[in-house]
N, C-alpha and C. Protein backbone atom coordinates (compact mmCIF):
# COMPACT_ATOMS: atom_id res chain seq x y z
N UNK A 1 10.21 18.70 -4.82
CA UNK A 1 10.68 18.08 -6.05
C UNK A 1 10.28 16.62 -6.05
N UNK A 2 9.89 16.42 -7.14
CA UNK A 2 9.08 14.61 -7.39
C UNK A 2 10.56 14.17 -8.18
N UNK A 3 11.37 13.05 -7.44
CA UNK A 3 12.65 12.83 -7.98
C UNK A 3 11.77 11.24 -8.85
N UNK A 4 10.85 11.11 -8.83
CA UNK A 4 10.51 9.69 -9.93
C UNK A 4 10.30 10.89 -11.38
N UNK A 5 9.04 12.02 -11.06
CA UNK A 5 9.04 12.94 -12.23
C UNK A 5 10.54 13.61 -12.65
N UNK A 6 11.27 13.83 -12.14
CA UNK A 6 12.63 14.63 -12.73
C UNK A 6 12.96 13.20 -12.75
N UNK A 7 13.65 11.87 -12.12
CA UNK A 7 14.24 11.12 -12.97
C UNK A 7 13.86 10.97 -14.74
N UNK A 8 12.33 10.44 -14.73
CA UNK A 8 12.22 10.03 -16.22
C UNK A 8 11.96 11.30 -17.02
N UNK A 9 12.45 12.95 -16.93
CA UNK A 9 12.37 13.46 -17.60
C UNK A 9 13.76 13.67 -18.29
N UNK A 10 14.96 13.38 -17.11
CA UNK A 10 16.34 13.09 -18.07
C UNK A 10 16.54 11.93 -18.34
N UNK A 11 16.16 10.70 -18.13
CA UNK A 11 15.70 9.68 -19.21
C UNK A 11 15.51 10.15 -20.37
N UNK A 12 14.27 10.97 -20.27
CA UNK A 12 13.66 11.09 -21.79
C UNK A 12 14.42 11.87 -22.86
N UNK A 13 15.26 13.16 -22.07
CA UNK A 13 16.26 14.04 -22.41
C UNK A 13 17.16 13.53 -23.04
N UNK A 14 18.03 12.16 -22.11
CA UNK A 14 19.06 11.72 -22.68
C UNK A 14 18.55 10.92 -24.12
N UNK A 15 17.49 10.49 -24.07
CA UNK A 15 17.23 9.56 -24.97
C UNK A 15 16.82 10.50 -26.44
N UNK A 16 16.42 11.56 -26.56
CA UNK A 16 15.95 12.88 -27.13
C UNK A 16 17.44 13.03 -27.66
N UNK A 17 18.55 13.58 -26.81
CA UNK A 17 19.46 13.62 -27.74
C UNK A 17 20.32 12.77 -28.36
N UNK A 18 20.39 11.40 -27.89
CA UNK A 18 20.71 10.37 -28.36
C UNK A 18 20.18 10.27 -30.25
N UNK A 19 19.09 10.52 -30.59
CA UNK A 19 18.34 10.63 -31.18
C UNK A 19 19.06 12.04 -32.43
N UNK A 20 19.32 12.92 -31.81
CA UNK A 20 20.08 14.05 -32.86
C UNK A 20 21.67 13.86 -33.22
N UNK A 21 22.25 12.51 -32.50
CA UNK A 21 23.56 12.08 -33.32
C UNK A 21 23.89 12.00 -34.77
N UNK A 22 24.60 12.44 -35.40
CA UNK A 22 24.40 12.64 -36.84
C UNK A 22 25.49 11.57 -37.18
N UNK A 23 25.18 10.66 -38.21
CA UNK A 23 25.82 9.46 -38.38
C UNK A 23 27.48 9.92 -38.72
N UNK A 24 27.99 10.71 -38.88
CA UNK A 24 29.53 11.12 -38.40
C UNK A 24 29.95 11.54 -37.32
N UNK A 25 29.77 10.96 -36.30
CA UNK A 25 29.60 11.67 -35.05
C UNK A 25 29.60 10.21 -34.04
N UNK A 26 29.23 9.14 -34.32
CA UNK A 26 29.18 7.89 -33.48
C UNK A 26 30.52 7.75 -33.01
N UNK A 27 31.92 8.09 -33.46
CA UNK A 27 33.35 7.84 -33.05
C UNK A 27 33.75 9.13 -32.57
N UNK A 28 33.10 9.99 -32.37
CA UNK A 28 33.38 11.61 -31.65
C UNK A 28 34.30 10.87 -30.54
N UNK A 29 35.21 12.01 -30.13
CA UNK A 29 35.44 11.99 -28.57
C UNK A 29 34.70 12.50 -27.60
N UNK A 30 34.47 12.05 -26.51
CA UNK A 30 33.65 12.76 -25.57
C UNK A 30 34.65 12.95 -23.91
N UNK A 31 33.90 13.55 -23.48
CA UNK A 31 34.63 14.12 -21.80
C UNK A 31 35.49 12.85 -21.14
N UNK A 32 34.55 11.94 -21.50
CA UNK A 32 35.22 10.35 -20.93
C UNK A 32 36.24 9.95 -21.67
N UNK A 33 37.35 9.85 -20.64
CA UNK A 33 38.74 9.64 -21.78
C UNK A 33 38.14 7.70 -22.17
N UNK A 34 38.71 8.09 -23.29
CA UNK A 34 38.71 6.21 -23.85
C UNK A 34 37.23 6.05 -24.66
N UNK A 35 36.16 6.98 -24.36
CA UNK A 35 35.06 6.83 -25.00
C UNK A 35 34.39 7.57 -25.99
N UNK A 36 34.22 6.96 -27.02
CA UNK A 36 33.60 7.62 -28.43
C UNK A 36 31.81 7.54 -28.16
N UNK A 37 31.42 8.50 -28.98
CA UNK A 37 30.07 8.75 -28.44
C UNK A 37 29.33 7.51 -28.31
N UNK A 38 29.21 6.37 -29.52
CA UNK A 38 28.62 4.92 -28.95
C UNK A 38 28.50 4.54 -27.90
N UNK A 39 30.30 4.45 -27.33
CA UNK A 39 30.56 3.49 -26.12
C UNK A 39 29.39 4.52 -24.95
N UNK A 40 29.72 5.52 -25.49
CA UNK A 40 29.09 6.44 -23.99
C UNK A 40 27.54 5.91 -23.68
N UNK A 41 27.22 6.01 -25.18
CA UNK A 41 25.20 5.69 -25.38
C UNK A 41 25.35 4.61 -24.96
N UNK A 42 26.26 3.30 -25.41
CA UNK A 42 26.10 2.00 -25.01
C UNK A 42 25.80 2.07 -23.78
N UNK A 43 26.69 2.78 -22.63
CA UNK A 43 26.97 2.26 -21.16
C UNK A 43 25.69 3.37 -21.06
N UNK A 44 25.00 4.03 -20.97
CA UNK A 44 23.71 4.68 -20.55
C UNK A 44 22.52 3.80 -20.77
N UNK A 45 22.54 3.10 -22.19
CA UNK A 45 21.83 2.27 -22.78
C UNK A 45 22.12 1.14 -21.51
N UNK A 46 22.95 0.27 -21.06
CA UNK A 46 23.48 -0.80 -20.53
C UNK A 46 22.59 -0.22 -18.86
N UNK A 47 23.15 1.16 -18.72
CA UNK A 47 22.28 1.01 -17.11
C UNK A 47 21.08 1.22 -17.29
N UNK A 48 20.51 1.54 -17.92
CA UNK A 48 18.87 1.60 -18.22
C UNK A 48 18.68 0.24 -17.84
N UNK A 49 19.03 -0.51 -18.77
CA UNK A 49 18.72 -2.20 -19.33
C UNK A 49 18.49 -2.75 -18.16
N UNK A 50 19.61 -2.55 -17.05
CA UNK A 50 19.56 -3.47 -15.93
C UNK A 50 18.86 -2.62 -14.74
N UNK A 51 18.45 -1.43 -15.10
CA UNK A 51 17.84 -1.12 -13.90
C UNK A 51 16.65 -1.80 -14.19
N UNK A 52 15.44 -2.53 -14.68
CA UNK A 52 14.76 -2.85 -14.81
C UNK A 52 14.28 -4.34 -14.38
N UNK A 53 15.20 -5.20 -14.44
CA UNK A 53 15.25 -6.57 -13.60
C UNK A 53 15.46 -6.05 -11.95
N UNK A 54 16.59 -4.88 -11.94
CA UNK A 54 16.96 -5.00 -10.28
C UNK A 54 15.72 -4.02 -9.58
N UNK A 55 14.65 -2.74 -10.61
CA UNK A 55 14.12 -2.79 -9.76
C UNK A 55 12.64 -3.56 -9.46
N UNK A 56 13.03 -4.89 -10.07
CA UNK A 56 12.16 -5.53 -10.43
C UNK A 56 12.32 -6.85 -9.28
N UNK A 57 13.37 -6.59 -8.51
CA UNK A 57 13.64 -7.62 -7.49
C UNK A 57 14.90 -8.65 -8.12
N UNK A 58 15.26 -8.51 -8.97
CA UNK A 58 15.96 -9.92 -9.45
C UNK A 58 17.64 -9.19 -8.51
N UNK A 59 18.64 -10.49 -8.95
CA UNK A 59 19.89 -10.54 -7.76
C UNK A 59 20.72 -10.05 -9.11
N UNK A 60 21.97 -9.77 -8.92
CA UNK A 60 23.23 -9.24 -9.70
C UNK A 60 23.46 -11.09 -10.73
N UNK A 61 23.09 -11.86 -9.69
CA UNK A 61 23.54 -13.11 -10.64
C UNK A 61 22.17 -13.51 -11.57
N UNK A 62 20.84 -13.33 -11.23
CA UNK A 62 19.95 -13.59 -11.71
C UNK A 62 20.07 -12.72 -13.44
N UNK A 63 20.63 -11.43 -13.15
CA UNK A 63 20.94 -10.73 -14.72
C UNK A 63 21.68 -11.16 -15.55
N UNK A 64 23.05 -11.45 -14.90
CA UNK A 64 24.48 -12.14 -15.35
C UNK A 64 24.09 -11.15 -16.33
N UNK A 65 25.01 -12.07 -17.14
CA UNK A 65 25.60 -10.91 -18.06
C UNK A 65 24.88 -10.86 -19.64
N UNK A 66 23.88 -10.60 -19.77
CA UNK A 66 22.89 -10.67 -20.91
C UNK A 66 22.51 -9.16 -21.09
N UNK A 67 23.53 -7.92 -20.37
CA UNK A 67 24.12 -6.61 -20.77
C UNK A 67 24.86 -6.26 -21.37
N UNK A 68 25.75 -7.47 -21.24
CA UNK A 68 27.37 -6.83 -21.72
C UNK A 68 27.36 -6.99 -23.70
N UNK A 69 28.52 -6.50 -23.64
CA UNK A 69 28.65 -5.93 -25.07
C UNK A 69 27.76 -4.91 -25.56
N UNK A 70 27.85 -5.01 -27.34
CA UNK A 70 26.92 -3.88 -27.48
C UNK A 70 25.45 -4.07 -27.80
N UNK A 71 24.89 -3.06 -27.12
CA UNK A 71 23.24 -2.94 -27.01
C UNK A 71 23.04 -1.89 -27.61
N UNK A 72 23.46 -1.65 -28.68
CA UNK A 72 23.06 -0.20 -29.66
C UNK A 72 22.54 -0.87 -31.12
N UNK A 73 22.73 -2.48 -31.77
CA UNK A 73 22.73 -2.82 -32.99
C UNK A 73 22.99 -1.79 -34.03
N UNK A 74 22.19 -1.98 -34.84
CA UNK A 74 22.18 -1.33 -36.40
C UNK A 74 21.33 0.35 -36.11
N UNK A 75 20.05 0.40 -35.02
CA UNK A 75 19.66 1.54 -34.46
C UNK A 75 20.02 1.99 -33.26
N UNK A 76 20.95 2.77 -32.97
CA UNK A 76 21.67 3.24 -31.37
C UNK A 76 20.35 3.97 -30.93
N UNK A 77 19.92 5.02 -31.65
CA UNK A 77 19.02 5.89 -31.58
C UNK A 77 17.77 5.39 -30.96
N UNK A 78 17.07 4.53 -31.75
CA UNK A 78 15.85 3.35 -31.53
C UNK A 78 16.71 2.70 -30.20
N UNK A 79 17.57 2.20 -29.95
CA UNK A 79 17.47 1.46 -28.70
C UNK A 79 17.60 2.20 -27.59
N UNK A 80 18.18 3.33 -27.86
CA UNK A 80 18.74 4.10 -26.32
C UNK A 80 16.85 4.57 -26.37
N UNK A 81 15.68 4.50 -27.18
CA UNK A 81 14.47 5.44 -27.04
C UNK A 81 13.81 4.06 -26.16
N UNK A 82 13.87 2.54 -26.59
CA UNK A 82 13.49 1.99 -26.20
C UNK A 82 13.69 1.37 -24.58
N UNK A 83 15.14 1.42 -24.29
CA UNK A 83 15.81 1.23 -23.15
C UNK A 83 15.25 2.81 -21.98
N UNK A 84 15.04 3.63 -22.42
CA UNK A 84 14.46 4.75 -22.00
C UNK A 84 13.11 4.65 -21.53
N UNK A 85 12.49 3.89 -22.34
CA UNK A 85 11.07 3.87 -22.32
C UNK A 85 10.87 2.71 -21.19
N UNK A 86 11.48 1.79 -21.33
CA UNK A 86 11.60 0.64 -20.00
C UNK A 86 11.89 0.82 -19.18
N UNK A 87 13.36 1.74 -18.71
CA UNK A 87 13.59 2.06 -17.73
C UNK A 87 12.53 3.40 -16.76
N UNK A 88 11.47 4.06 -17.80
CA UNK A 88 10.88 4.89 -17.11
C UNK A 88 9.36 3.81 -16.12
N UNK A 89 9.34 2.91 -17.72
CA UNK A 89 8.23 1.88 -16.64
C UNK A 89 8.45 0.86 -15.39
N UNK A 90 9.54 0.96 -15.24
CA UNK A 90 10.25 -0.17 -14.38
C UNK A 90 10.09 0.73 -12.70
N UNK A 91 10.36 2.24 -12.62
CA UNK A 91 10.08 2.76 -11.71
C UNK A 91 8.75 3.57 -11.49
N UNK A 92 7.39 3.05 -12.39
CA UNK A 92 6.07 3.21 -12.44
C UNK A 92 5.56 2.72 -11.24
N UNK A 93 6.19 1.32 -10.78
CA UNK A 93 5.45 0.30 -10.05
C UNK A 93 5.36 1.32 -8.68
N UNK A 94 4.20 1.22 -7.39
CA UNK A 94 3.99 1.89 -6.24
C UNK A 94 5.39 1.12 -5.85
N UNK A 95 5.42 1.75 -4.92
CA UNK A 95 6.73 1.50 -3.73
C UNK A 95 7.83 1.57 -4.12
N UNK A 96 8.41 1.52 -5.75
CA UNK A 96 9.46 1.30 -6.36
C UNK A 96 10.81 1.85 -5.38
N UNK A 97 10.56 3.31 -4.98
CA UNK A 97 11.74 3.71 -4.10
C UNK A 97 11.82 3.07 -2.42
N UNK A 98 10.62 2.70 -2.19
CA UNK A 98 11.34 1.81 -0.77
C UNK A 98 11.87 0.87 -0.72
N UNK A 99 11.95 0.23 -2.34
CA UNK A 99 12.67 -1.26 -2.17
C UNK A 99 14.20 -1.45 -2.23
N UNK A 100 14.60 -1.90 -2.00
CA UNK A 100 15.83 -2.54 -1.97
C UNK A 100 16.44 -3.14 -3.16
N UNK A 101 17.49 -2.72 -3.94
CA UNK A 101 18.12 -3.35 -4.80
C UNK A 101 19.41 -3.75 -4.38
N UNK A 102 20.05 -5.01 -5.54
CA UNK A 102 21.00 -5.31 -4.99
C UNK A 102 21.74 -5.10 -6.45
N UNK A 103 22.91 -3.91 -5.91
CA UNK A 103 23.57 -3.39 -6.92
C UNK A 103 25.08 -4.30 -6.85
N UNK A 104 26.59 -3.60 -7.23
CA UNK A 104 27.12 -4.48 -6.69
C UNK A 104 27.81 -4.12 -5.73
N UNK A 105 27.92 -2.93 -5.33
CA UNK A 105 28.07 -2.50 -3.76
C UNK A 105 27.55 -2.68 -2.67
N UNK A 106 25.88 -3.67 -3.12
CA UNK A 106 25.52 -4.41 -1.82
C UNK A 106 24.61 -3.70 -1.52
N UNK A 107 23.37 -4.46 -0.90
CA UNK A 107 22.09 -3.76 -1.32
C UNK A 107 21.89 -2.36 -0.98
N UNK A 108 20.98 -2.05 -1.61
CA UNK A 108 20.90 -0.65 -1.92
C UNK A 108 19.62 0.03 -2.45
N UNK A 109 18.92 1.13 -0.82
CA UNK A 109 18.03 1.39 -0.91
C UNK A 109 17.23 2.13 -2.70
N UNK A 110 16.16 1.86 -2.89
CA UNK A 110 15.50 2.31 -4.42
C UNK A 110 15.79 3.79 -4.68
N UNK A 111 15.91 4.22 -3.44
CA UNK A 111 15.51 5.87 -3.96
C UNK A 111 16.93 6.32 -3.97
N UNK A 112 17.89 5.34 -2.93
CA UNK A 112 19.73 5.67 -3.54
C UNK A 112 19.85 5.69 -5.24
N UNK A 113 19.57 4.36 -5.69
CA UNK A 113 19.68 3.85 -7.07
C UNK A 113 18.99 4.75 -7.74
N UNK A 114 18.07 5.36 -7.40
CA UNK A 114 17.40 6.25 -8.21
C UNK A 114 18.37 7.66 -8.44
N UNK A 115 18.82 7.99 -7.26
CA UNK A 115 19.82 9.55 -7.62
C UNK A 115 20.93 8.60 -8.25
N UNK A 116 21.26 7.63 -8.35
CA UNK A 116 22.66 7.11 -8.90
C UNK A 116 22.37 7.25 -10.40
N UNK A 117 21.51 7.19 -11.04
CA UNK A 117 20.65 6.71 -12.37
C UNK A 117 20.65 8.14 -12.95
N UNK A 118 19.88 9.17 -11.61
CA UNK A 118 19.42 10.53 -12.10
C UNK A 118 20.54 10.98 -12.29
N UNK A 119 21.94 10.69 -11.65
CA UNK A 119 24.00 11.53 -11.79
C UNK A 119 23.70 11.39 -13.43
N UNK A 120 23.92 9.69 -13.48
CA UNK A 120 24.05 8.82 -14.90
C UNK A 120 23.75 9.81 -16.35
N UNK A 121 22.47 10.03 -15.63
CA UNK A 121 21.84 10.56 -16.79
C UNK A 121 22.02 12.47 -17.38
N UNK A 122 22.29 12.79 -16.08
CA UNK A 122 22.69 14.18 -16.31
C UNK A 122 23.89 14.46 -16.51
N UNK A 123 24.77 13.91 -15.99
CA UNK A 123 26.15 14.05 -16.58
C UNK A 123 26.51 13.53 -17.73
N UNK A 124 25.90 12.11 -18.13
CA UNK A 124 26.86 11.37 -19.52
C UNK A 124 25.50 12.67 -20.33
N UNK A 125 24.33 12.64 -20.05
CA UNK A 125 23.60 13.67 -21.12
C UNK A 125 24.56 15.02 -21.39
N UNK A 126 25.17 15.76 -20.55
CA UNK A 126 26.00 16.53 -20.71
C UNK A 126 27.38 16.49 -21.93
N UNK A 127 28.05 14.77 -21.37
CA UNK A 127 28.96 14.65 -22.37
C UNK A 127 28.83 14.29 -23.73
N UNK A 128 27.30 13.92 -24.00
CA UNK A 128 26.80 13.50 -25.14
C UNK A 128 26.64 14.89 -26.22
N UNK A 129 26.30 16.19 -25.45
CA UNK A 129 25.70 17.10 -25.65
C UNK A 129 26.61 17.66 -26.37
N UNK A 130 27.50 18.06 -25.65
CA UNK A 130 29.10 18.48 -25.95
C UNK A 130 29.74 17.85 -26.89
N UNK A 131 30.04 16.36 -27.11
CA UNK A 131 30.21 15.64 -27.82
C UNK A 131 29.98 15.65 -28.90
N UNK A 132 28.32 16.09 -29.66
CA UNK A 132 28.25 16.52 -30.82
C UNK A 132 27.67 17.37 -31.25
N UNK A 133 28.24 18.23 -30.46
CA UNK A 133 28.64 20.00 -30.79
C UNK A 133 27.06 20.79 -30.61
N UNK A 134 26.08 20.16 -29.92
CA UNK A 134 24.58 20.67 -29.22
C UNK A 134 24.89 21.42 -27.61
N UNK A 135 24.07 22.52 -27.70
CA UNK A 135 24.00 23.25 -26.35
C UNK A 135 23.35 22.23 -25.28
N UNK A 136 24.38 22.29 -24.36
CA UNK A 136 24.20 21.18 -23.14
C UNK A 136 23.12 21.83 -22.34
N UNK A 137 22.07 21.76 -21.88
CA UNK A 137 21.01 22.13 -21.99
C UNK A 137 20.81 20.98 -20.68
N UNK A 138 20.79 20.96 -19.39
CA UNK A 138 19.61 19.71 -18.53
C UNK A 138 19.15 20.33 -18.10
N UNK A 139 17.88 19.45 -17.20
CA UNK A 139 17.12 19.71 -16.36
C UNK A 139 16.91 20.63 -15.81
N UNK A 140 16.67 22.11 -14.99
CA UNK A 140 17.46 22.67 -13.83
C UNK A 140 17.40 21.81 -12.78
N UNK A 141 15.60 21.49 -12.22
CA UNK A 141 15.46 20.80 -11.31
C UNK A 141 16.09 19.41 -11.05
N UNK A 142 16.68 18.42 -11.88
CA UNK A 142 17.56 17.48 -11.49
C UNK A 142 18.79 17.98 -11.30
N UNK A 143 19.56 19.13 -11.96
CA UNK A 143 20.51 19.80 -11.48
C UNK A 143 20.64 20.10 -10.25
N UNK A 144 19.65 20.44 -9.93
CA UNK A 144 19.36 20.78 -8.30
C UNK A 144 19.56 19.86 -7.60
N UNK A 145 18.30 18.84 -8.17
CA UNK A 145 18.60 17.83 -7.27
C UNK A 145 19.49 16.70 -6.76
N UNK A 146 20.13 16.69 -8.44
CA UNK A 146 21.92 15.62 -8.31
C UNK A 146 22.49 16.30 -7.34
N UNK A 147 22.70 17.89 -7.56
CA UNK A 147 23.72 18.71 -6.66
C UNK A 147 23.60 18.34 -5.15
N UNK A 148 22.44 18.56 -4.49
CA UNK A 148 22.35 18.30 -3.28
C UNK A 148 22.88 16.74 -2.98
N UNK A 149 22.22 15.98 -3.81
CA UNK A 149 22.35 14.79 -3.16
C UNK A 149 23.42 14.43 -3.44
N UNK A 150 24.55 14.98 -4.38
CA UNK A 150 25.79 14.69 -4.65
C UNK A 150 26.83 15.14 -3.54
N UNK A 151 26.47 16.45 -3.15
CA UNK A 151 27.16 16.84 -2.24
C UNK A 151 27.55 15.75 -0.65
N UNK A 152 26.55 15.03 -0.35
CA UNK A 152 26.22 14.13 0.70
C UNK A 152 27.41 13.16 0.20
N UNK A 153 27.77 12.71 -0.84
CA UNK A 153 28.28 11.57 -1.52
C UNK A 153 29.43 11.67 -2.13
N UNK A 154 30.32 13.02 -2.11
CA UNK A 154 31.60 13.28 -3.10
C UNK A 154 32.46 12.50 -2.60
N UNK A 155 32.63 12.43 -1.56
CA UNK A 155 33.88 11.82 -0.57
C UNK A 155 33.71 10.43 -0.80
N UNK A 156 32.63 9.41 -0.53
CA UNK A 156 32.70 8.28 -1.22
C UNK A 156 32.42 7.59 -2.69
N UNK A 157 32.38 8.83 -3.78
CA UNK A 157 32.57 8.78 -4.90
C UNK A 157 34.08 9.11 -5.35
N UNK A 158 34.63 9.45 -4.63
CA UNK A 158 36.24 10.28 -5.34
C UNK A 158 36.77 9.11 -4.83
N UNK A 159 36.64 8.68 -3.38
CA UNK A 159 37.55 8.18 -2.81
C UNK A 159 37.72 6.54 -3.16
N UNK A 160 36.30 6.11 -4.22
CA UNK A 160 36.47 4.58 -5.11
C UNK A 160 36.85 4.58 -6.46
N UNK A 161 37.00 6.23 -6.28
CA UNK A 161 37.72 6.21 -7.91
C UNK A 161 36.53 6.06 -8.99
N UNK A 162 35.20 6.41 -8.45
CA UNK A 162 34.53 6.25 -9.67
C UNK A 162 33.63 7.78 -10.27
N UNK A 163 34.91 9.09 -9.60
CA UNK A 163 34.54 10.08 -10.16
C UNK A 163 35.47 10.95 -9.89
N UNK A 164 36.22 11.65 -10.79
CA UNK A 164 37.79 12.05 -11.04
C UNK A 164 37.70 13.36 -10.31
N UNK A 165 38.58 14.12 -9.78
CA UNK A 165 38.76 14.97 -8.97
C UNK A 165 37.67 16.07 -9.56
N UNK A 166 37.40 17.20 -8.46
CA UNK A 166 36.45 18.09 -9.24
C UNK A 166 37.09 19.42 -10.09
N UNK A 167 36.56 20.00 -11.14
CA UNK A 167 37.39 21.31 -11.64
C UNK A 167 37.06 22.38 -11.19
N UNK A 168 37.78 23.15 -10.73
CA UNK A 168 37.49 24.31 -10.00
C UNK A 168 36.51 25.09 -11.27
N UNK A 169 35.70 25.96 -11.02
CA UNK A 169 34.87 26.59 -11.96
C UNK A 169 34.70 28.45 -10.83
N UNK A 170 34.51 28.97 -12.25
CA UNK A 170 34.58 30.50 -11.48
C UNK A 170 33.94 31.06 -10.71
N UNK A 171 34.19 32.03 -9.48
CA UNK A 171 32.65 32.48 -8.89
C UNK A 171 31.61 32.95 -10.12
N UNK A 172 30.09 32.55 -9.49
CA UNK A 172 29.18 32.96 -10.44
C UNK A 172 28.50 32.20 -11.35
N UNK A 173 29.42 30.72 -11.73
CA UNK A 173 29.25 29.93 -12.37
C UNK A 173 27.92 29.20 -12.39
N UNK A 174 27.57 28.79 -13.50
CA UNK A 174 26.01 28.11 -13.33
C UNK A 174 25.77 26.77 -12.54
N UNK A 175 24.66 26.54 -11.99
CA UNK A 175 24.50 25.14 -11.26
C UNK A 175 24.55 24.23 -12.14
N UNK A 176 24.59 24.17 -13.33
CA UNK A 176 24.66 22.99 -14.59
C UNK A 176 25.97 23.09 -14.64
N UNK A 177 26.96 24.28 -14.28
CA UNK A 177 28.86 23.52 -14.77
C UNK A 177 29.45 23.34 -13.08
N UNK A 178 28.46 23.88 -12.19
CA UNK A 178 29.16 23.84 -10.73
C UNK A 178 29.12 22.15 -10.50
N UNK A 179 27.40 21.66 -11.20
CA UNK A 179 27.79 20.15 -11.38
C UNK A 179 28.29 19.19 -12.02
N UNK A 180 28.42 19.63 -13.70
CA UNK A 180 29.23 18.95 -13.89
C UNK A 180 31.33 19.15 -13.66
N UNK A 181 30.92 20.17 -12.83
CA UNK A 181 32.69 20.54 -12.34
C UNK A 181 32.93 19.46 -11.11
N UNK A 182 31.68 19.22 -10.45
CA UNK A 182 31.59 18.53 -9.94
C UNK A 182 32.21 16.78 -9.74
N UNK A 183 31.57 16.67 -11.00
CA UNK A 183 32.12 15.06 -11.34
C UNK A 183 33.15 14.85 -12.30
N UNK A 184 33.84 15.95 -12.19
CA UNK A 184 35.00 15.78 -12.77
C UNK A 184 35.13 16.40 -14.38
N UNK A 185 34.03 16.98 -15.00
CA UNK A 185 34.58 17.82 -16.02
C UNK A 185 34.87 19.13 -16.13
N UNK A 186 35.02 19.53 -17.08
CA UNK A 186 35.84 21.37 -17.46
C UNK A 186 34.35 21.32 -18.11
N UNK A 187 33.94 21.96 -17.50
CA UNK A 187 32.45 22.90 -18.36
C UNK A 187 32.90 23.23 -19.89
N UNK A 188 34.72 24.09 -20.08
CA UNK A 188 34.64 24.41 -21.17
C UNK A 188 34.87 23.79 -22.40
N UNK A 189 35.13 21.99 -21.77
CA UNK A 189 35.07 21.09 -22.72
C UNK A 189 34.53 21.46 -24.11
N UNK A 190 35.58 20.51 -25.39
CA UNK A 190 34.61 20.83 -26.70
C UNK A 190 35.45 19.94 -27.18
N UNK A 191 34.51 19.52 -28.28
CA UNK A 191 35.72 18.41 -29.03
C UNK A 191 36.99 18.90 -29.28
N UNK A 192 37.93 18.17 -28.77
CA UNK A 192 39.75 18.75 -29.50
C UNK A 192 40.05 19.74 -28.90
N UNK A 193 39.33 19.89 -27.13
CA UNK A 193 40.03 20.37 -26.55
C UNK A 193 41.03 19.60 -25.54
């Protein structure tokens, strides 16, 4: 598995359905308690943005904060395609995964940041999916590949609180809800449930 080729193909995915939001639908609820479909695109939109300075060498203070707020303007659609499109060139460069970024957990090998990006993108793509009422549909092969490399990592993801207990899911169940049961959703999520 080429994890630079499966990263920027759920890039492109997420950014693809970003793109079929139907303008009643930007204040949806989604899987993320507290977040309406914007905020969700925003913060996907927001880690794109900055993966691109850090894997570009720059420091957590060199970015400051020229992320924050909203990065969706008047086109959410157009920016999450454009933020997509940067973030796929930013990990073009040779060596991109041996380098070192400095996230804010303290530096942090390229090809870590890279499965952190590839979770990002397959799971919030999931809650986006769901969100406005489209068959959740990823990758298989990044499915695969979050899964494994997630598995290595549950224990210090649960245990900082930055991924909510997992949902039990049935024997038999598919590797697309075993992972997102994984990080904490109900596969049978739907709006107004």
């Amino acid at each position: 598995m080429d994890l630079l080729t499966t990263y920027r193909r759920t890039v492109t995915d997420f950014a693809d359905r970003a793109g079929e939001v139907g303008p009643d639908r930007w204040d949806a609820a989604t899987p993320c308690a507290d977040w309406d479909v914007r905020t969700l695109l925003n913060h996907v939109v927001g880690e794109e943005r900055w993966s691109v300075p850090l894997f570009g060498g720059a420091s957590l203070a060199e970015v400051g904060d020229r992320f924050s707020g909203d990065l969706l303007g008047d086109d959410p659609a157009g920016s999450a395609r454009d933020a997509a499109e940067q973030a796929c060139r930013a990990v073009s460069e040779p060596g991109v995964l041996d380098r070192t970024v400095e996230l804010s957990a303290g530096p942090t090998p390229g090809r870590e940041y890279l499965y952190q990006l590839l979770a990002e993108h397959l799971v919030h793509g999931w809650d986006l999916a769901v969100a406005i009422g489209v068959e959740p549909r990823l990758d298989p092969a990044g499915v695969d590949e979050c899964a494994r490399w997630f598995a290595e990592h549950t224990s210090m993801y649960r245990d900082s609180g930055l991924t909510a207990p997992d949902v039990p899911v049935p024997p038999g169940a598919s590797a697309q809800d075993r992972l997102v049961a994984a990080f904490g959703r109900d596969p049978g999520w739907r709006p107004g449930s």
